[in-house]
N, C-alpha and C. Protein backbone atom coordinates (compact mmCIF):
# COMPACT_ATOMS: atom_id res chain seq x y z
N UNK A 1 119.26 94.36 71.57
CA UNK A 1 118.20 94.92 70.77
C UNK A 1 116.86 94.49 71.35
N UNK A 2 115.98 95.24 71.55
CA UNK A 2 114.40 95.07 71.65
C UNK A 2 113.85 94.87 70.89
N UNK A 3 112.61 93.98 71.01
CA UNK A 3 111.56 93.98 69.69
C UNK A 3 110.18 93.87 70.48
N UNK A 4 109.64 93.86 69.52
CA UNK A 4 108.60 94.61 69.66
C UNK A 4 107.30 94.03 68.77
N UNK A 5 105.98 93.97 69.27
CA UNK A 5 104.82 93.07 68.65
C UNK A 5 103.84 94.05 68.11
N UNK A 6 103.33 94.54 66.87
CA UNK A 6 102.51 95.82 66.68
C UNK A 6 101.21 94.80 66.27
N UNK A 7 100.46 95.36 67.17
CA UNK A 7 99.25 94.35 67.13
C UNK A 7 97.93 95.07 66.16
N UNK A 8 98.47 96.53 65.51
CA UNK A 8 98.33 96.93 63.91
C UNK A 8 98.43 95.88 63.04
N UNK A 9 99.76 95.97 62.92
CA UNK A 9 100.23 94.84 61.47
C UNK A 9 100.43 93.36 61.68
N UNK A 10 100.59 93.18 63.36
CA UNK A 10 100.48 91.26 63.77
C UNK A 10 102.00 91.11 63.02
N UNK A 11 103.09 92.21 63.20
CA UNK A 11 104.10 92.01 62.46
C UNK A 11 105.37 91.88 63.61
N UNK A 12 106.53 91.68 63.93
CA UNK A 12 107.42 91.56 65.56
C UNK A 12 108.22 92.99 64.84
N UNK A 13 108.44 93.60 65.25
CA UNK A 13 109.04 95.19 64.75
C UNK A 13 110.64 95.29 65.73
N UNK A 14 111.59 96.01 65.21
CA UNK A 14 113.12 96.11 66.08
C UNK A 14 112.88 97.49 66.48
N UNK A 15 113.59 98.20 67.62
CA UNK A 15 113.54 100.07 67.52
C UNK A 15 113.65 100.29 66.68
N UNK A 16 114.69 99.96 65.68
CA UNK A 16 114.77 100.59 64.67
C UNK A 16 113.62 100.93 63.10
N UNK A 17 112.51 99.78 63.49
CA UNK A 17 111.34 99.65 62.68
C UNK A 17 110.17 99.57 63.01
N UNK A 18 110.34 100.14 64.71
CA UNK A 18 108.76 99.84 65.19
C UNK A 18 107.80 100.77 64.97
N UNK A 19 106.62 100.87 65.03
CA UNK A 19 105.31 101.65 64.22
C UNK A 19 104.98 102.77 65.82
N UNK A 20 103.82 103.38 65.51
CA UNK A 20 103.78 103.86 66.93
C UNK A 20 103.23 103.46 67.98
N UNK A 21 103.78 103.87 69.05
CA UNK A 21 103.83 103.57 70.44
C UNK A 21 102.35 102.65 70.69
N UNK A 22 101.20 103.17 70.98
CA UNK A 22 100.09 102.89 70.54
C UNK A 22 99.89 101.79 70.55
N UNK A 23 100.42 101.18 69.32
CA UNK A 23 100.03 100.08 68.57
C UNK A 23 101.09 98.76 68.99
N UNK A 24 101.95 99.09 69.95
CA UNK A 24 102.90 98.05 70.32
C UNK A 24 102.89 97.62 71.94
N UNK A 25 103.28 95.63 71.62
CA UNK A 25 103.80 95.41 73.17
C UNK A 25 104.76 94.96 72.72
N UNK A 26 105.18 95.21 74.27
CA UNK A 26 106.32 95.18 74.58
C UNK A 26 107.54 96.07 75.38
N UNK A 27 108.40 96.27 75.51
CA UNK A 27 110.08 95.49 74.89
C UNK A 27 110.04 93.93 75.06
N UNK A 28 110.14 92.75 74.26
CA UNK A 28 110.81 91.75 74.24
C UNK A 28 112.19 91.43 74.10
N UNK A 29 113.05 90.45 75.02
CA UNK A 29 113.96 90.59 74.69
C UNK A 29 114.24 89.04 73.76
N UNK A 30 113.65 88.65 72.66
CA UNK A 30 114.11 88.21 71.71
C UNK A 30 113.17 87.98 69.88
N UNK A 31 112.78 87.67 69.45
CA UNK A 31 111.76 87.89 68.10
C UNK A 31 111.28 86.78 68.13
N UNK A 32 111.50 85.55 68.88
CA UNK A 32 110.23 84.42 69.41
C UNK A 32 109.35 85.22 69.97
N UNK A 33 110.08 85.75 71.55
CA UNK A 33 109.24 86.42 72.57
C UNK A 33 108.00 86.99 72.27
N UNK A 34 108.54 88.07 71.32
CA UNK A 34 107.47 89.07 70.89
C UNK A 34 106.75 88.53 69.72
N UNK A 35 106.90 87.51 69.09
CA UNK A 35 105.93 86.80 68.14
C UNK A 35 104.81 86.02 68.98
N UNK A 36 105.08 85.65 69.72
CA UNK A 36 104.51 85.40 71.10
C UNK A 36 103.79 86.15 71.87
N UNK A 37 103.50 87.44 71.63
CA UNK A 37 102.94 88.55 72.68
C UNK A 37 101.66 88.33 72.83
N UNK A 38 100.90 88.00 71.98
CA UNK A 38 99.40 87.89 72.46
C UNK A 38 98.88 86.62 73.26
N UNK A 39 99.57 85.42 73.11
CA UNK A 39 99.90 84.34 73.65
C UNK A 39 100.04 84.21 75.10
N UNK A 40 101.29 85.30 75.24
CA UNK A 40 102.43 85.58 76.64
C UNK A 40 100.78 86.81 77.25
N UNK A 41 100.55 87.45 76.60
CA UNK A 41 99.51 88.77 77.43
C UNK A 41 98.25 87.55 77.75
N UNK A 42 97.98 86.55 77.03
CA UNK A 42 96.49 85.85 77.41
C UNK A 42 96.72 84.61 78.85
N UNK A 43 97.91 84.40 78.88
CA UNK A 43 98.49 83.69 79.52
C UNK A 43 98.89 84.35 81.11
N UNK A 44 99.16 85.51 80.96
CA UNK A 44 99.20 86.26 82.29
C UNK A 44 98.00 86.62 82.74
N UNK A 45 96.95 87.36 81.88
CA UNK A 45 95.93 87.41 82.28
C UNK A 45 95.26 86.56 83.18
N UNK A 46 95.13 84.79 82.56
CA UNK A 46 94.26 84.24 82.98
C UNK A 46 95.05 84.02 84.52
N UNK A 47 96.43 83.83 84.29
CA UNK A 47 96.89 83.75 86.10
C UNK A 47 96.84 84.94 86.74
N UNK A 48 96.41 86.25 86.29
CA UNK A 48 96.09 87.05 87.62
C UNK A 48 94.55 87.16 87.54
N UNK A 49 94.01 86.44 86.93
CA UNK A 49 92.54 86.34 87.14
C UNK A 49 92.33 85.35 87.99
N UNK A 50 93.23 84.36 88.23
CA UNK A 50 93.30 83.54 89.26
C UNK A 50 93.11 83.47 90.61
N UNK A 51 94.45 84.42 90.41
CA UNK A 51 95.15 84.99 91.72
C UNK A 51 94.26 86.14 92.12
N UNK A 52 93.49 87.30 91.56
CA UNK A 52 92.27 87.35 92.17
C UNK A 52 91.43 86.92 92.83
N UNK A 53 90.78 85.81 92.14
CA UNK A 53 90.03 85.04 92.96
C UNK A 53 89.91 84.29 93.87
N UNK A 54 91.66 83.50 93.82
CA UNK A 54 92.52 83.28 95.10
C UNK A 54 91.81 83.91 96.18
N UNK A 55 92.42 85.39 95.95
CA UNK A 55 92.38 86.26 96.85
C UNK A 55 91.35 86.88 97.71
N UNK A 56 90.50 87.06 96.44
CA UNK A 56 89.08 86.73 96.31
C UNK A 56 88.23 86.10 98.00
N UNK A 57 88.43 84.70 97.72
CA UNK A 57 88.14 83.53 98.07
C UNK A 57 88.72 83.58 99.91
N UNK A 58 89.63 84.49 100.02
CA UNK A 58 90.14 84.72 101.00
C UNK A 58 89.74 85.25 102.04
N UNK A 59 89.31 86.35 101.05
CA UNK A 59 88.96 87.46 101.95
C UNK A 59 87.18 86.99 102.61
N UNK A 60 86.65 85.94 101.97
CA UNK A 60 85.37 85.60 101.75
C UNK A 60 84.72 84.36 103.09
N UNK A 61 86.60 83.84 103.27
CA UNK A 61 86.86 83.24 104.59
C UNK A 61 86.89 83.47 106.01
């Protein structure tokens, strides 16, 4: 089963109860995971903002 984070209601949603498309991340594959989604999305961000600048920094060499 997938779940799913509707960042509408800040509620973790299953297929079988998720809201629309829109309004959701995800597939998670467990109901920590996706209680977790805004957490897990701020957390990737800041490492490919990184890794940009990494890269960044590279090219600058």
């Amino acid at each position: 089963m997938a779940y799913w984070y509707n960042v509408d209601t800040g509620k973790v949603e299953t297929d079988e109860t998720k809201g629309p498309g829109d309004d959701l991340m995800g597939p998670y594959d467990t109901e920590d995971e996706a209680s977790r989604a805004l957490d897990i999305a701020r957390e990737k961000t800041a490492r490919w903002d990184e890794e940009d600048r990494a890269w960044d920094d590279d090219l600058d060499d």
